[in-house]
C-alpha atoms as a PDB file:
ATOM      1  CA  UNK A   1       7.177 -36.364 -16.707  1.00  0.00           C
ATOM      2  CA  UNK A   2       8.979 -33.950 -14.601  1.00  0.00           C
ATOM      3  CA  UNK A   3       9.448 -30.315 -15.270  1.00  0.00           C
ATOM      4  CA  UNK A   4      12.689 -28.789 -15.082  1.00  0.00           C
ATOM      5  CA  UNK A   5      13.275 -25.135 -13.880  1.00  0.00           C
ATOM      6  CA  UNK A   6      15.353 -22.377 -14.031  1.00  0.00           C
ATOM      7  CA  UNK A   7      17.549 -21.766 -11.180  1.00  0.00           C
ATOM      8  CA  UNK A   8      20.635 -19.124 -10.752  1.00  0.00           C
ATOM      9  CA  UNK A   9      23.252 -21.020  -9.204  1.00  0.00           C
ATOM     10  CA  UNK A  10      24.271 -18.920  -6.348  1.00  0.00           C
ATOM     11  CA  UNK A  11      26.829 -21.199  -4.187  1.00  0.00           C
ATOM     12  CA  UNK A  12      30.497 -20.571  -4.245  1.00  0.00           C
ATOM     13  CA  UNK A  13      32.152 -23.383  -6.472  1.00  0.00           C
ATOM     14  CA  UNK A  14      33.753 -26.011  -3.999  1.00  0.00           C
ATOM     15  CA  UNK A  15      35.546 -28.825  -4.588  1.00  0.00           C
ATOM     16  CA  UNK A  16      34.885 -30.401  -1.294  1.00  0.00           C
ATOM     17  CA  UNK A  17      30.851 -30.418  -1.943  1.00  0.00           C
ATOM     18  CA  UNK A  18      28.489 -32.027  -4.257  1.00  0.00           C
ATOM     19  CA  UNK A  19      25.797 -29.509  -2.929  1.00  0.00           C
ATOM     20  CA  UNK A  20      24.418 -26.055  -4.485  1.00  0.00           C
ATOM     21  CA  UNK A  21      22.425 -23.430  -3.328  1.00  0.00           C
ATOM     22  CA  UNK A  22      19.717 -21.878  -5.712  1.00  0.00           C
ATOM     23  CA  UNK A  23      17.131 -19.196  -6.850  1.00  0.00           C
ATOM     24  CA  UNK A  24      14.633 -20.255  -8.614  1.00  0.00           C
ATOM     25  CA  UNK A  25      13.642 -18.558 -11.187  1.00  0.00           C
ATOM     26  CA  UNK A  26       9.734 -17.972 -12.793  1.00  0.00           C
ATOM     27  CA  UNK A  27       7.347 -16.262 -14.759  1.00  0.00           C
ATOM     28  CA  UNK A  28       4.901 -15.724 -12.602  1.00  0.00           C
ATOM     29  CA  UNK A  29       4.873 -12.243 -10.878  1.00  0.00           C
ATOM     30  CA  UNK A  30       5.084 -12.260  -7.104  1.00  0.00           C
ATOM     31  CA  UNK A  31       2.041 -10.670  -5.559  1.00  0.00           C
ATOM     32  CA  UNK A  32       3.009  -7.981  -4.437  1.00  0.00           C
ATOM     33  CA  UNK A  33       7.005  -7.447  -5.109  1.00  0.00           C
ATOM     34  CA  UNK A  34       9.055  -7.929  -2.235  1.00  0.00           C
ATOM     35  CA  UNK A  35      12.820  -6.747  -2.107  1.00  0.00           C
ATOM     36  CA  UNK A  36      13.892 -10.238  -1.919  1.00  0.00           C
ATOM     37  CA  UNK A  37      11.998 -10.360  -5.384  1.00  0.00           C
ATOM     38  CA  UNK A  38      13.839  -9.540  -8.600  1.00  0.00           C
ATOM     39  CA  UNK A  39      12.856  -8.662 -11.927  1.00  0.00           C
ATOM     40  CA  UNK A  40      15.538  -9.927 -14.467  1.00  0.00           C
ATOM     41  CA  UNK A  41      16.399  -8.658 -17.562  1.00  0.00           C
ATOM     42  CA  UNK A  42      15.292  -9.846 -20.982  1.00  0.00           C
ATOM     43  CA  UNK A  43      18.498 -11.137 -21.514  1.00  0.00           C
ATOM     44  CA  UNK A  44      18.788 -13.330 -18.200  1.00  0.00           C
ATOM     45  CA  UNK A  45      17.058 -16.331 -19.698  1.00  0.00           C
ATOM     46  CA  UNK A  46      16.560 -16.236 -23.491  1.00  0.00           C
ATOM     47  CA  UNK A  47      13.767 -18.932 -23.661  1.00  0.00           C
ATOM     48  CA  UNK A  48      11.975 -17.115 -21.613  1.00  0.00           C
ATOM     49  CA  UNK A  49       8.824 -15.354 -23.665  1.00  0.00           C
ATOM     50  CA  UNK A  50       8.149 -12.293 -21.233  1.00  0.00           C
ATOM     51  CA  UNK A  51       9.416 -11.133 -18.255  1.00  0.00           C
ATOM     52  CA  UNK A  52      11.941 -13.277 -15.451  1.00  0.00           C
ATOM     53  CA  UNK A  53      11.622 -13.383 -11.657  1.00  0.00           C
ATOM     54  CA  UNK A  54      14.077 -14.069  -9.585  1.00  0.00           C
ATOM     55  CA  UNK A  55      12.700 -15.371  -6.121  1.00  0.00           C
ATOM     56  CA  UNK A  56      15.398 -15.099  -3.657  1.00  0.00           C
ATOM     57  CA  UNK A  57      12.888 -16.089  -0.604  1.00  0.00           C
ATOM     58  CA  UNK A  58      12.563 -19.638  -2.364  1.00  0.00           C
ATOM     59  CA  UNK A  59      16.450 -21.160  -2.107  1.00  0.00           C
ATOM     60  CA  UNK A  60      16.674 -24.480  -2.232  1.00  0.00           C
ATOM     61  CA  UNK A  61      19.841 -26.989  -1.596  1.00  0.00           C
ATOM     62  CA  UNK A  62      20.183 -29.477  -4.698  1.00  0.00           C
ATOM     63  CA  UNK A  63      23.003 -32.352  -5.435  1.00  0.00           C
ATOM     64  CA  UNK A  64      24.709 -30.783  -8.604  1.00  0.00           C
ATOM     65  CA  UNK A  65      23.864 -34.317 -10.698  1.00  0.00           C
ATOM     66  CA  UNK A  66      20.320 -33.114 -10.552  1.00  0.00           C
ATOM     67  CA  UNK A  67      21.669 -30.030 -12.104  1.00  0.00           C
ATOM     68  CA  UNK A  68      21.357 -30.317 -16.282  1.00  0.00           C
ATOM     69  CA  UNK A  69      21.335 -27.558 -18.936  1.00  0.00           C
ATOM     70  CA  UNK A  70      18.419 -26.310 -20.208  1.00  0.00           C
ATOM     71  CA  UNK A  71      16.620 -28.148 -23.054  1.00  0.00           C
ATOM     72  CA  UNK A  72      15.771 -25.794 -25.713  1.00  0.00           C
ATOM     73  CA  UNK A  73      14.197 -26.452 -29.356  1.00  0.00           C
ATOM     74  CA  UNK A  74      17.125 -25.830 -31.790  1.00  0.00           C
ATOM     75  CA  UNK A  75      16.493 -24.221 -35.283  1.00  0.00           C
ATOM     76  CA  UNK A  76      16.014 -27.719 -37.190  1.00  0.00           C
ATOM     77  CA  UNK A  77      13.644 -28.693 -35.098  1.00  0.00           C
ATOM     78  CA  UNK A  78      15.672 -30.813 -32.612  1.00  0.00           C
ATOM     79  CA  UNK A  79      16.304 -30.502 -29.133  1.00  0.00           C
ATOM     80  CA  UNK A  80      19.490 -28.284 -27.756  1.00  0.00           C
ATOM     81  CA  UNK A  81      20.844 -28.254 -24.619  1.00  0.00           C
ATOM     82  CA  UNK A  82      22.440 -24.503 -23.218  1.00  0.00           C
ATOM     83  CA  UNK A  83      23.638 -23.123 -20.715  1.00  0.00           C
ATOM     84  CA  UNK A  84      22.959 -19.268 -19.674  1.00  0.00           C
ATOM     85  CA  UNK A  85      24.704 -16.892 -17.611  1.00  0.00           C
ATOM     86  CA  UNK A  86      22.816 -14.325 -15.727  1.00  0.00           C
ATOM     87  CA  UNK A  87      24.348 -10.709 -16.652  1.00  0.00           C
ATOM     88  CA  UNK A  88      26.575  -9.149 -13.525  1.00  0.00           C
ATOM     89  CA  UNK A  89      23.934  -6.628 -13.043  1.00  0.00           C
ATOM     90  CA  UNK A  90      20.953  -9.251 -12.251  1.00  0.00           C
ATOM     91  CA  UNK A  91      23.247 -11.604  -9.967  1.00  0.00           C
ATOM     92  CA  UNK A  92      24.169  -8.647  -7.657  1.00  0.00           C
ATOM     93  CA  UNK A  93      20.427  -7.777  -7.291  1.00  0.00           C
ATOM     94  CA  UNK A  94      19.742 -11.471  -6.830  1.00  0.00           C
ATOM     95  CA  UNK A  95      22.536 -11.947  -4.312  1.00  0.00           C
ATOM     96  CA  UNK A  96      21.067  -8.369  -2.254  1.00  0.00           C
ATOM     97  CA  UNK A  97      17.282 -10.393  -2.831  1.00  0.00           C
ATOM     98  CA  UNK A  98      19.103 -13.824  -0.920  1.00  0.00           C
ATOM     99  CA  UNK A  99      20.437 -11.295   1.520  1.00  0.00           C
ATOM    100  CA  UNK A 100      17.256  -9.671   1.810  1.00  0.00           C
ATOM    101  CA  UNK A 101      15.120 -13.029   2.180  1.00  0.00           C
ATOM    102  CA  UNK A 102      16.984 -14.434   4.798  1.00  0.00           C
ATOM    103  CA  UNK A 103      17.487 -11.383   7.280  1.00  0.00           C
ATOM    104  CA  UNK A 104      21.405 -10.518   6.417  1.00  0.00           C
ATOM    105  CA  UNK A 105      22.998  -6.907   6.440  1.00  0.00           C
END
């Protein structure tokens, strides 16, 4: 069985590309914080149980049809699928952690 991750989709949407660029994201603490690391807020990622990290140093280049919605257990007991949108706040930081990761002004 494969696991599916979190990721914040940071590409530009465009029409002429099947391609997007991503951050994954985790719950494992990065060892020690770097500033292309990001801490998100509780309300970044709902399923989450504890704390978020965005790690900007990790992009990654996927086909958007390996792109789904996350898979969540719904209140009857059945599986849900969502989708989440990172607040403002977090993608700037995340967006200044890409920057950050990859040696850009």
């Amino acid at each position: 069985m494969v696991k599916i991750r979190p990721v914040v989709i940071v590409s530009p949407r465009r029409r002429t590309t099947q391609l997007a660029t991503v951050v994954p994201l985790s719950s494992t603490p990065p060892a020690p914080p770097q500033p292309w690391h990001h801490q998100c807020a509780a309300t970044a990622y709902p399923p989450a149980r504890g704390p978020i990290w965005a790690k900007c140093d990790m992009l990654a280049t996927v086909g958007l049809a390996r792109l789904d919605r996350v898979r969540v257990r719904g209140t009857g007991g059945g599986w849900q699928y969502q989708v989440f949108q990172v607040p403002a706040s977090d993608l700037a930081a995340i967006l200044v952690g890409v920057k950050a990761a990859l040696g850009l002004p």
